[in-house]
Protein backbone atom coordinates (compact mmCIF):
# COMPACT_ATOMS: atom_id res chain seq x y z
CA UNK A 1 94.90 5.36 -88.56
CA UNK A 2 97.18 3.30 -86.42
CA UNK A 3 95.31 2.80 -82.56
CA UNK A 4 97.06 4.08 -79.30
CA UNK A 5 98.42 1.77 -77.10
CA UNK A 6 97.06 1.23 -74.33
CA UNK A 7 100.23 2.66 -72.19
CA UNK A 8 99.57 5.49 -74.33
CA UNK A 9 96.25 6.03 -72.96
CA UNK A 10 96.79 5.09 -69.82
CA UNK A 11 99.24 8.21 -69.80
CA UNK A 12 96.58 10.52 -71.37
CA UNK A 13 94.06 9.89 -69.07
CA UNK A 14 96.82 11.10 -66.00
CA UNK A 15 96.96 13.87 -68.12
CA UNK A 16 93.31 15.34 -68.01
CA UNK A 17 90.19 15.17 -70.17
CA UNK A 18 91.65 17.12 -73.19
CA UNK A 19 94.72 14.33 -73.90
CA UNK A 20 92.33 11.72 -73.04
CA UNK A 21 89.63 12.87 -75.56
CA UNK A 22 92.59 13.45 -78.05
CA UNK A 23 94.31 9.92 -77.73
CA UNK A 24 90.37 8.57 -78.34
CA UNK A 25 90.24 10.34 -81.63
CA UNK A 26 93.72 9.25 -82.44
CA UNK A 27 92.95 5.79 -81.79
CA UNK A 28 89.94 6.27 -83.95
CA UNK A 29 87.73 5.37 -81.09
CA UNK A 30 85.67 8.73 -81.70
CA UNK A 31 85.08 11.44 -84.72
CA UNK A 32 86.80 14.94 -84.13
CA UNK A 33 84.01 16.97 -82.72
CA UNK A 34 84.86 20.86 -82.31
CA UNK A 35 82.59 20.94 -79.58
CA UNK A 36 83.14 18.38 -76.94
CA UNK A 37 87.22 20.00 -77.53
CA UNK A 38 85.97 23.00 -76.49
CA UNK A 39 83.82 21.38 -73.67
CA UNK A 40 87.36 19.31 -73.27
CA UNK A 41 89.39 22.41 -72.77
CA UNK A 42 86.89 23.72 -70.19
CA UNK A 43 87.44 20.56 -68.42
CA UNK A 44 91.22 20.17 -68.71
CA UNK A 45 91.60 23.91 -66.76
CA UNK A 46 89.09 22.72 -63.86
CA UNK A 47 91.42 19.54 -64.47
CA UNK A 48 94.40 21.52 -63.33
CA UNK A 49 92.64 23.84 -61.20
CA UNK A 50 91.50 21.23 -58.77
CA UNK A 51 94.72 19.06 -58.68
CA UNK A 52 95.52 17.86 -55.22
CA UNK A 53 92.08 20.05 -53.95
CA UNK A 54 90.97 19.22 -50.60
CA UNK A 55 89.53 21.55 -48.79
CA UNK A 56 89.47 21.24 -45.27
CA UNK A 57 87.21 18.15 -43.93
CA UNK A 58 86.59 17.33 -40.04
CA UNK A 59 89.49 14.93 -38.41
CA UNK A 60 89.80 11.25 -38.83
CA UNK A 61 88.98 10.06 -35.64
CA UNK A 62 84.87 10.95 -36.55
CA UNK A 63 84.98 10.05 -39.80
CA UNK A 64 82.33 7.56 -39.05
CA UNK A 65 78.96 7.52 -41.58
CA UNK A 66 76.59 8.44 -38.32
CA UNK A 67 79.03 10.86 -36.52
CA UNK A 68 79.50 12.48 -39.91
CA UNK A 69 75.76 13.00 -40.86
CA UNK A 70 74.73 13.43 -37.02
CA UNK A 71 77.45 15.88 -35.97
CA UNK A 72 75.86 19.21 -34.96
CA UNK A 73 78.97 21.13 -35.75
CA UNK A 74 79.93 22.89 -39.57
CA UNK A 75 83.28 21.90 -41.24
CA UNK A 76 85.10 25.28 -41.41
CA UNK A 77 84.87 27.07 -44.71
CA UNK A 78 85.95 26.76 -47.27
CA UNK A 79 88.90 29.85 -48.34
CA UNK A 80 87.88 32.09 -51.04
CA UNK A 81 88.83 31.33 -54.45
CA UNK A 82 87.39 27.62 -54.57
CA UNK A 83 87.32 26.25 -57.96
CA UNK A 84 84.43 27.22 -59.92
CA UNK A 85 82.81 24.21 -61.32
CA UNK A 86 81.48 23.47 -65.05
CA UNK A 87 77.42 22.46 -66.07
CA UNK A 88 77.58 21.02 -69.48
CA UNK A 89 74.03 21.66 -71.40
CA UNK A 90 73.21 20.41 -74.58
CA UNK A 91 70.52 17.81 -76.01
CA UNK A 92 70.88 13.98 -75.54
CA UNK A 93 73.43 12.04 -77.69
CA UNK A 94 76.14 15.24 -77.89
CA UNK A 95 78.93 13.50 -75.39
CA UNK A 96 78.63 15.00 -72.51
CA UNK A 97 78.69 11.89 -70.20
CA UNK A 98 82.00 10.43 -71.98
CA UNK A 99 83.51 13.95 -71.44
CA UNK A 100 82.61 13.98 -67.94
CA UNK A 101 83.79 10.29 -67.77
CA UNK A 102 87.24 11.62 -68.96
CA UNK A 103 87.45 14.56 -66.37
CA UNK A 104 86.06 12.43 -63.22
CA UNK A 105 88.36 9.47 -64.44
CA UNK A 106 91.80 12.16 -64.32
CA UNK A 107 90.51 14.48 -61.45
CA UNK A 108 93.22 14.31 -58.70
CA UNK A 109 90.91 14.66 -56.02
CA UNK A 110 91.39 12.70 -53.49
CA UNK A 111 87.76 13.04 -52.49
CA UNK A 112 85.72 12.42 -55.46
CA UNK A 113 81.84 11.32 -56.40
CA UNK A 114 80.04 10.36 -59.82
CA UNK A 115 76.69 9.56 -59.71
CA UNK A 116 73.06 10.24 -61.36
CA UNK A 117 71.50 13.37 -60.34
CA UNK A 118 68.43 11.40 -58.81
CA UNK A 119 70.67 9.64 -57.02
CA UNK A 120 72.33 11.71 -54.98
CA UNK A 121 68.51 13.39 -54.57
CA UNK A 122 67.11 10.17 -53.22
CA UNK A 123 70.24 9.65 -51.04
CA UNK A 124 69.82 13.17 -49.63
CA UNK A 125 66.45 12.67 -49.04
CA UNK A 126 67.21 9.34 -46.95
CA UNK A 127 69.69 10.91 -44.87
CA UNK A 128 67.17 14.05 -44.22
CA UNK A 129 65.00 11.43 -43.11
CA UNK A 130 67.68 9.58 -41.03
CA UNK A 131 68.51 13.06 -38.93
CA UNK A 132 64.63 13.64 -38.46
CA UNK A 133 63.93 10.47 -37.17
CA UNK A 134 67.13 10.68 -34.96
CA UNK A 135 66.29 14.60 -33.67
CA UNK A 136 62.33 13.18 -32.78
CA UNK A 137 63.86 10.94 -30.02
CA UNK A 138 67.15 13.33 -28.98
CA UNK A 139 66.53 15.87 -25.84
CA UNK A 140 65.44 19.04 -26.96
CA UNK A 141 68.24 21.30 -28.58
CA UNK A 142 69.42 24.63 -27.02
CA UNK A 143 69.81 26.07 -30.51
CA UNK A 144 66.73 25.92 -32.67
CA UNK A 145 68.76 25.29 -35.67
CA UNK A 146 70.06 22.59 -34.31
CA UNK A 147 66.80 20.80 -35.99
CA UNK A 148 68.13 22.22 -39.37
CA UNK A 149 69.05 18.88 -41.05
CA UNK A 150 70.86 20.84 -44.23
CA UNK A 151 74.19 21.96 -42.26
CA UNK A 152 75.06 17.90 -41.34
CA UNK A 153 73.65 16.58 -44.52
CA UNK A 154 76.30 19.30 -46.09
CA UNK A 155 78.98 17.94 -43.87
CA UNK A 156 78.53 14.27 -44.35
CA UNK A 157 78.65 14.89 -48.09
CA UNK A 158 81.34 16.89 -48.58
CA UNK A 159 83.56 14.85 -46.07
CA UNK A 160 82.76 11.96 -48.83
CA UNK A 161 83.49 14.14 -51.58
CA UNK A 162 85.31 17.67 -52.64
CA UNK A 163 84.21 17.12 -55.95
CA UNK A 164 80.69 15.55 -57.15
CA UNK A 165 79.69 15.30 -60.58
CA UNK A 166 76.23 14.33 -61.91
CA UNK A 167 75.10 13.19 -64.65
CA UNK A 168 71.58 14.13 -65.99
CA UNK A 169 71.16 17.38 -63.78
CA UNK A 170 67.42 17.98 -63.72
CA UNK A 171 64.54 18.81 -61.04
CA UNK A 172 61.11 17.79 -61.28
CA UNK A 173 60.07 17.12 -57.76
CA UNK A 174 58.66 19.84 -55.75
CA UNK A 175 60.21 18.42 -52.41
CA UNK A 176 63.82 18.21 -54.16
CA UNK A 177 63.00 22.06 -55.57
CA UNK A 178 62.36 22.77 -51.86
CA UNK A 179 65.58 21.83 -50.30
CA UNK A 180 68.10 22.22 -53.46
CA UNK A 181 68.76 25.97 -52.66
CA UNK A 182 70.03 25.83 -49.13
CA UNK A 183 71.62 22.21 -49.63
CA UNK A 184 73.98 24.03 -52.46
CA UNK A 185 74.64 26.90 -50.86
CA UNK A 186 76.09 24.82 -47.82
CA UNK A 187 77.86 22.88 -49.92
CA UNK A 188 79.88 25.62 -51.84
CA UNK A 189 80.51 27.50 -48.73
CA UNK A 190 82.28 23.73 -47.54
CA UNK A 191 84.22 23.68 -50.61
CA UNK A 192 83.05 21.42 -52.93
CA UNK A 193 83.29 21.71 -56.62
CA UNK A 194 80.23 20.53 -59.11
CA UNK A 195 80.40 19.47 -62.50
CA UNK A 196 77.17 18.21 -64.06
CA UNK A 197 75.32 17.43 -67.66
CA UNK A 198 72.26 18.10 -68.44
CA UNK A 199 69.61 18.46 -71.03
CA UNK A 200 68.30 21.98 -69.79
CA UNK A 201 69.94 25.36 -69.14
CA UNK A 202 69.86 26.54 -65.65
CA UNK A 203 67.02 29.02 -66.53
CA UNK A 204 64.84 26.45 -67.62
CA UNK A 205 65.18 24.35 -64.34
CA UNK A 206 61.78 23.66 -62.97
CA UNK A 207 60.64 25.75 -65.19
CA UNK A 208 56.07 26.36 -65.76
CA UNK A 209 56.15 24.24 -61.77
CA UNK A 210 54.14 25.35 -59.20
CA UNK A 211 56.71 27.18 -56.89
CA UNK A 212 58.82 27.66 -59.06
CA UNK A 213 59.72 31.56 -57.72
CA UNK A 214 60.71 29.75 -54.74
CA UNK A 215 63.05 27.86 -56.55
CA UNK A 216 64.85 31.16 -58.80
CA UNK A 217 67.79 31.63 -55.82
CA UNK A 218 69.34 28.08 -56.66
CA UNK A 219 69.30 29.08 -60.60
CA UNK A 220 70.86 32.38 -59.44
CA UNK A 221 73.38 30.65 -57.02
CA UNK A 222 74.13 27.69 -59.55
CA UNK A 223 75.09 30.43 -62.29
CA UNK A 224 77.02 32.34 -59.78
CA UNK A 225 79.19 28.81 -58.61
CA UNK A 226 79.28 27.03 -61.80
CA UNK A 227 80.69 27.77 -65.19
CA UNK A 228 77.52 27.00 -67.96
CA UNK A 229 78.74 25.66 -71.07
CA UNK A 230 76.35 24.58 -73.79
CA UNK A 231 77.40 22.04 -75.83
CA UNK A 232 76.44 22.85 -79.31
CA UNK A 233 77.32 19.72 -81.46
CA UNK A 234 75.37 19.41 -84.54
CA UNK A 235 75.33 15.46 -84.05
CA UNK A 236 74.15 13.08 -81.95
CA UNK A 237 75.97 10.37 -81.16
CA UNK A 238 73.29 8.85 -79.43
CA UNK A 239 71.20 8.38 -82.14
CA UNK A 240 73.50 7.47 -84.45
CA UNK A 241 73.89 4.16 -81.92
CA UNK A 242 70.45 3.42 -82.13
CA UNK A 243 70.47 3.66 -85.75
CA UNK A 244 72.28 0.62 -86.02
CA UNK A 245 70.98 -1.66 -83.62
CA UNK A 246 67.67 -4.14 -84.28
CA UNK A 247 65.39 -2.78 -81.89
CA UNK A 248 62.99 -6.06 -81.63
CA UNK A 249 63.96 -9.49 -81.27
CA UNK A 250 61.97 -12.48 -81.47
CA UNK A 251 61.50 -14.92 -79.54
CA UNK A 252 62.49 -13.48 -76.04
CA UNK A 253 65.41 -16.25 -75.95
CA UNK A 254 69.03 -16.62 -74.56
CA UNK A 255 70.11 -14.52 -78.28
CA UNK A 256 67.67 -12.16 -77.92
CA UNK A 257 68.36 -11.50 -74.51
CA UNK A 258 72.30 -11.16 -75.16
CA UNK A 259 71.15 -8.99 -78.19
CA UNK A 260 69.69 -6.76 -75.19
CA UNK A 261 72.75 -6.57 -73.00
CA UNK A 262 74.43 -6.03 -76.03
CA UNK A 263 71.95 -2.82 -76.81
CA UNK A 264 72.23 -1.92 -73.73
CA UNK A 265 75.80 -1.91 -73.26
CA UNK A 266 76.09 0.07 -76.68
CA UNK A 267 73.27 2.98 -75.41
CA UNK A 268 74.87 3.80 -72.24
CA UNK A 269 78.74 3.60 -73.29
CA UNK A 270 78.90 0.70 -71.16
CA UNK A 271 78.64 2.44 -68.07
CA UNK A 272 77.36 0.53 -65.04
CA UNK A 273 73.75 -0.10 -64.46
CA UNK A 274 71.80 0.48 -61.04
CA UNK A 275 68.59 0.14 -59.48
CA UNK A 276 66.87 3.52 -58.96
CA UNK A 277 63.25 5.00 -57.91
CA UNK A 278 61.73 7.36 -59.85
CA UNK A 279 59.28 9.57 -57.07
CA UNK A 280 56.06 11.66 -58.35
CA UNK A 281 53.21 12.86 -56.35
CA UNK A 282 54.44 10.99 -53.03
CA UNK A 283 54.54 7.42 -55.64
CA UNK A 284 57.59 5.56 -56.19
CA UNK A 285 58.61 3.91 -59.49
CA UNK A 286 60.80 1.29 -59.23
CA UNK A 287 63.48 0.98 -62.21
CA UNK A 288 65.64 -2.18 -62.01
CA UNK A 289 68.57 -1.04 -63.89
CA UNK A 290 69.30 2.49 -64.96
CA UNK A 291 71.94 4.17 -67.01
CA UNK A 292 72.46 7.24 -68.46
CA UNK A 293 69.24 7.67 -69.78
CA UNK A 294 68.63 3.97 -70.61
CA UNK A 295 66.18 2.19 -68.43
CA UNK A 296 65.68 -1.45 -68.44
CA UNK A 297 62.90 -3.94 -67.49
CA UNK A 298 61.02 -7.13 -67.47
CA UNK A 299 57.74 -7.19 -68.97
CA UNK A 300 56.05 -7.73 -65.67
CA UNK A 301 58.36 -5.54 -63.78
CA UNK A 302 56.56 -2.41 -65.72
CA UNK A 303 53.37 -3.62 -66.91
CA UNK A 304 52.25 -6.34 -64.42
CA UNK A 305 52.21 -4.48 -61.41
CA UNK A 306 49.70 -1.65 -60.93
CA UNK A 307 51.59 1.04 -62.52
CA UNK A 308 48.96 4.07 -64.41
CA UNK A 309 49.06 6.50 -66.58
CA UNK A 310 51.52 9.07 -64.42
CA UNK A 311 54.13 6.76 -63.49
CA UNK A 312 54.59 5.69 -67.38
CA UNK A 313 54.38 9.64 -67.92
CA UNK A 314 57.52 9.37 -65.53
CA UNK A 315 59.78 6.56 -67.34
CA UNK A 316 59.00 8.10 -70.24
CA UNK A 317 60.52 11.92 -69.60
CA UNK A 318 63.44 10.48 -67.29
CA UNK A 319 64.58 8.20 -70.15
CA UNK A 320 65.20 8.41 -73.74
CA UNK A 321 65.46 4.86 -74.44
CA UNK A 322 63.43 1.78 -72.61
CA UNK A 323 64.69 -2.22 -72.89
CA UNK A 324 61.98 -4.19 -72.61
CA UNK A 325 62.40 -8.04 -71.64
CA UNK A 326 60.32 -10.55 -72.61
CA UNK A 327 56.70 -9.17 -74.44
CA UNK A 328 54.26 -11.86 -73.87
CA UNK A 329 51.40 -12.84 -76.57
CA UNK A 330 48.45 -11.09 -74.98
CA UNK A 331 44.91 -10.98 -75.05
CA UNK A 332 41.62 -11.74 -72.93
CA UNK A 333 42.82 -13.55 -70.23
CA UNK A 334 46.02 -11.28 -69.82
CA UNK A 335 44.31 -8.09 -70.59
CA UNK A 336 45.38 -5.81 -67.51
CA UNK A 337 48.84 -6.21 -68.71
CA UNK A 338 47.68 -5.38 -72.35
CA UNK A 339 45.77 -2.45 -71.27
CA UNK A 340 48.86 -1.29 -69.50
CA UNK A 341 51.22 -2.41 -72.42
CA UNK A 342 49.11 0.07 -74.98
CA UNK A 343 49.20 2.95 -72.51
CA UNK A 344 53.07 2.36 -72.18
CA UNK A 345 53.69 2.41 -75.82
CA UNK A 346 51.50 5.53 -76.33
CA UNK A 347 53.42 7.31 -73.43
CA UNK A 348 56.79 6.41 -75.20
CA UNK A 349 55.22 7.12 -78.54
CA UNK A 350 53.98 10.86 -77.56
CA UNK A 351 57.13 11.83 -75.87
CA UNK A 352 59.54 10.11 -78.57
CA UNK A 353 61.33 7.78 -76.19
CA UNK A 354 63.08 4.88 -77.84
CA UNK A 355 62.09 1.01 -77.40
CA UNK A 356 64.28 -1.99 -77.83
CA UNK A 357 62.77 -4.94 -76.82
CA UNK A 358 62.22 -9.12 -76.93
CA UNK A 359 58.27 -10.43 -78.03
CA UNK A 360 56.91 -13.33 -78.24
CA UNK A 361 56.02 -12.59 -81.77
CA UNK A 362 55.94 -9.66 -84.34
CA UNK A 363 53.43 -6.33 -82.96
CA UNK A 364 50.36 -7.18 -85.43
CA UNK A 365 51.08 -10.81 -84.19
CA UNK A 366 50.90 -10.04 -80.43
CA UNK A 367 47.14 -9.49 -79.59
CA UNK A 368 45.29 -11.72 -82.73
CA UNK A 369 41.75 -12.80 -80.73
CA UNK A 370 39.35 -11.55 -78.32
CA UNK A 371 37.00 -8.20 -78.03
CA UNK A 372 40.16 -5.91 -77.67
CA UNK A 373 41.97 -6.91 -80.60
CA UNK A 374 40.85 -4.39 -82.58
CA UNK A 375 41.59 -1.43 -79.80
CA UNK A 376 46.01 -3.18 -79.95
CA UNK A 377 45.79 -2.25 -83.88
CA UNK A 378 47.17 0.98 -82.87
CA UNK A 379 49.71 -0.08 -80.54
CA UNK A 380 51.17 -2.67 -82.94
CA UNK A 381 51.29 -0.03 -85.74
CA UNK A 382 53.28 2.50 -83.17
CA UNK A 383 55.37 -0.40 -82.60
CA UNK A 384 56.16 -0.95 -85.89
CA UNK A 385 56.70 3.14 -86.14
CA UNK A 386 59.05 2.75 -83.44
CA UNK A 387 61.08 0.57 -85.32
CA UNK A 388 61.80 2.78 -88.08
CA UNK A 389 64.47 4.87 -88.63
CA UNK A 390 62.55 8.07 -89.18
CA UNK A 391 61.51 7.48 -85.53
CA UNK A 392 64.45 6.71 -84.33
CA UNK A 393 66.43 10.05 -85.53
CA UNK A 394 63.35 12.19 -83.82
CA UNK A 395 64.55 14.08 -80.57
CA UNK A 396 63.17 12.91 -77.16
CA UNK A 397 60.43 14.94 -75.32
CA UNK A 398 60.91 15.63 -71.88
């Protein structure tokens, strides 16, 4: 099949998701898949539906970060008859990132944001924080909801963006459950249109949490703004690209670390990697570089600091596939960063989250001496589990 040029899909891409996805299959850059072109057609109306969209923002001369987020005053309104935005659900692997990649990448908006879900939550958080600590030392307000932070962290967002799209839409934090209601609901009466992917249906947000009934409005609101789509592909690409890939490389030297880039690059579509925090129980995890779905770190950045039990519990629902850097040979005189290395793997292990990684040696090689030998036998035969590709085609466990 002879490959696009690139004019070609340069041109497709101006043209909305649906050409886009088309030229890819016609360059034989992906397989047909009757779903994502139905999840592509969705798209490519939104596509035309928000060409040139911009609702109506505050003017230029205050366009300034802290007058933005500080300004006591709403944007007007948006008109009735906003676009109504698209939530793509279906399990991991299906190609729901690359089609929102498509859409985001054509959307003539001139106001437009990508990001990861938890992003945008810790960024909203920050700024909540920001107006707080700002409205402790201001005189006090006439208006008592003039210490409602939601209305200006509404406005500062939307005059960054008209149109936000997340990827990996999902709400596990009681303090994000807390504000996500009124925060939406201020945003779609400003105008701004939401796309988002995710593994789990809007009915299943938050769902068995503790104040959770709290929580039902914003599933009732999100169905009522946003188009739900599931994606039902019978394949997953995902796994199909771990399938192929070595998934442990020894020793942990300059190939085996390219071999990780390379894995990497491969898991996440080569989108770019970020820092990000992962928050539970009023904790912070710190992941170096995140990617849809894919988290990577240094040995000692994960098990040589005093992480436990929950925040592993954490990395290991958040991500379907950890990079490890760098496994050390371990035993006695290491053995707080064994013990934490076997309750790692067992948290990956249990919740069927995918490990790619560079060791000093082979798993029954890694721990060969001391008392706690024995008590690693298990962890070096999950490891070799992991490796297999029986465990690699099982679904992830959030």
């Amino acid at each position: 099949m002879p490959a696009a040029s690139p004019g070609a899909s340069a041109a497709a891409r101006n043209e909305g998701p649906l050409p886009a996805l088309r030229a890819r299959i016609a360059a034989g850059l992906i397989a047909a898949d009757p779903a994502q072109e139905l999840a592509a057609e969705k798209l490519q109306d939104l596509w035309r539906r928000t060409r040139g969209y911009d609702p109506k923002s505050e003017p230029p001369e205050s366009r300034g970060f802290l007058s933005r987020f500080f300004r006591r005053k709403p944007v007007e309104e948006a008109p009735e008859g906003a676009p109504v935005g698209l939530y793509l659900v279906g399990e991991v692997g299906r190609g729901k990132s690359m089609l929102m990649d498509l859409f985001f990448e054509s959307a003539d908006v001139p106001r437009k944001k990508r990001l990861h879900f938890h992003q945008f939550m810790q960024q909203a958080h920050r700024r909540i924080h920001a107006w707080k600590m700002r409205d402790a030392d201001a005189p006090a307000p006439r208006d008592v909801h003039d210490h409602d932070p939601i209305p200006p962290l509404a406005d500062s967002i939307v005059a960054e963006a008209a149109l936000l799209c997340f990827d990996e839409f999902q709400v596990h934090d009681i303090t994000d459950a807390m504000i996500l209601g009124r925060l939406f609901e201020a945003l779609f009466a400003r105008g701004v249109v939401v796309v988002a992917t995710s593994n789990t249906t809007p009915d299943d947000l938050f769902k068995g949490k503790p104040g959770r009934d709290a929580f039902l409005p914003f599933i009732a609101l999100i169905k009522s703004r946003i188009e739900v789509l599931v994606l039902d592909s019978a394949r997953d690409y995902r796994r199909d690209r771990i399938r192929g890939l070595p998934t442990w490389h020894v020793p942990p030297d300059g190939r085996a670390e390219r071999a990780l880039d390379a894995a990497f690059a491969e898991l996440t579509g080569e989108a770019p990697a970020a820092p990000m925090h992962l928050t539970l129980l009023g904790r912070s995890v710190a992941v170096p570089q995140a990617a849809r779905g894919v988290a990577r770190f240094a040995f000692d950045e994960i098990c040589g600091r005093p992480l436990g039990p929950a925040d592993y519990l954490a990395v290991a629902t958040h991500f379907h596939t950890v990079v490890l850097d760098g496994i050390p040979r371990l035993g006695p005189e290491n053995f707080d960063r064994a013990r934490r290395f076997i309750t790692l793997i067992d948290t990956l292990y249990e919740h069927r989250c995918k490990l790619v990684a560079s060791a000093e040696d082979h798993p029954d090689r890694l721990y060969e001496r001391g008392e706690n030998a024995a008590m690693f036998e298990r962890t070096a035969s999950r490891l070799v589990e992991m490796q297999s590709q029986d465990y690699l085609a099982l679904p992830h466990l959030t």
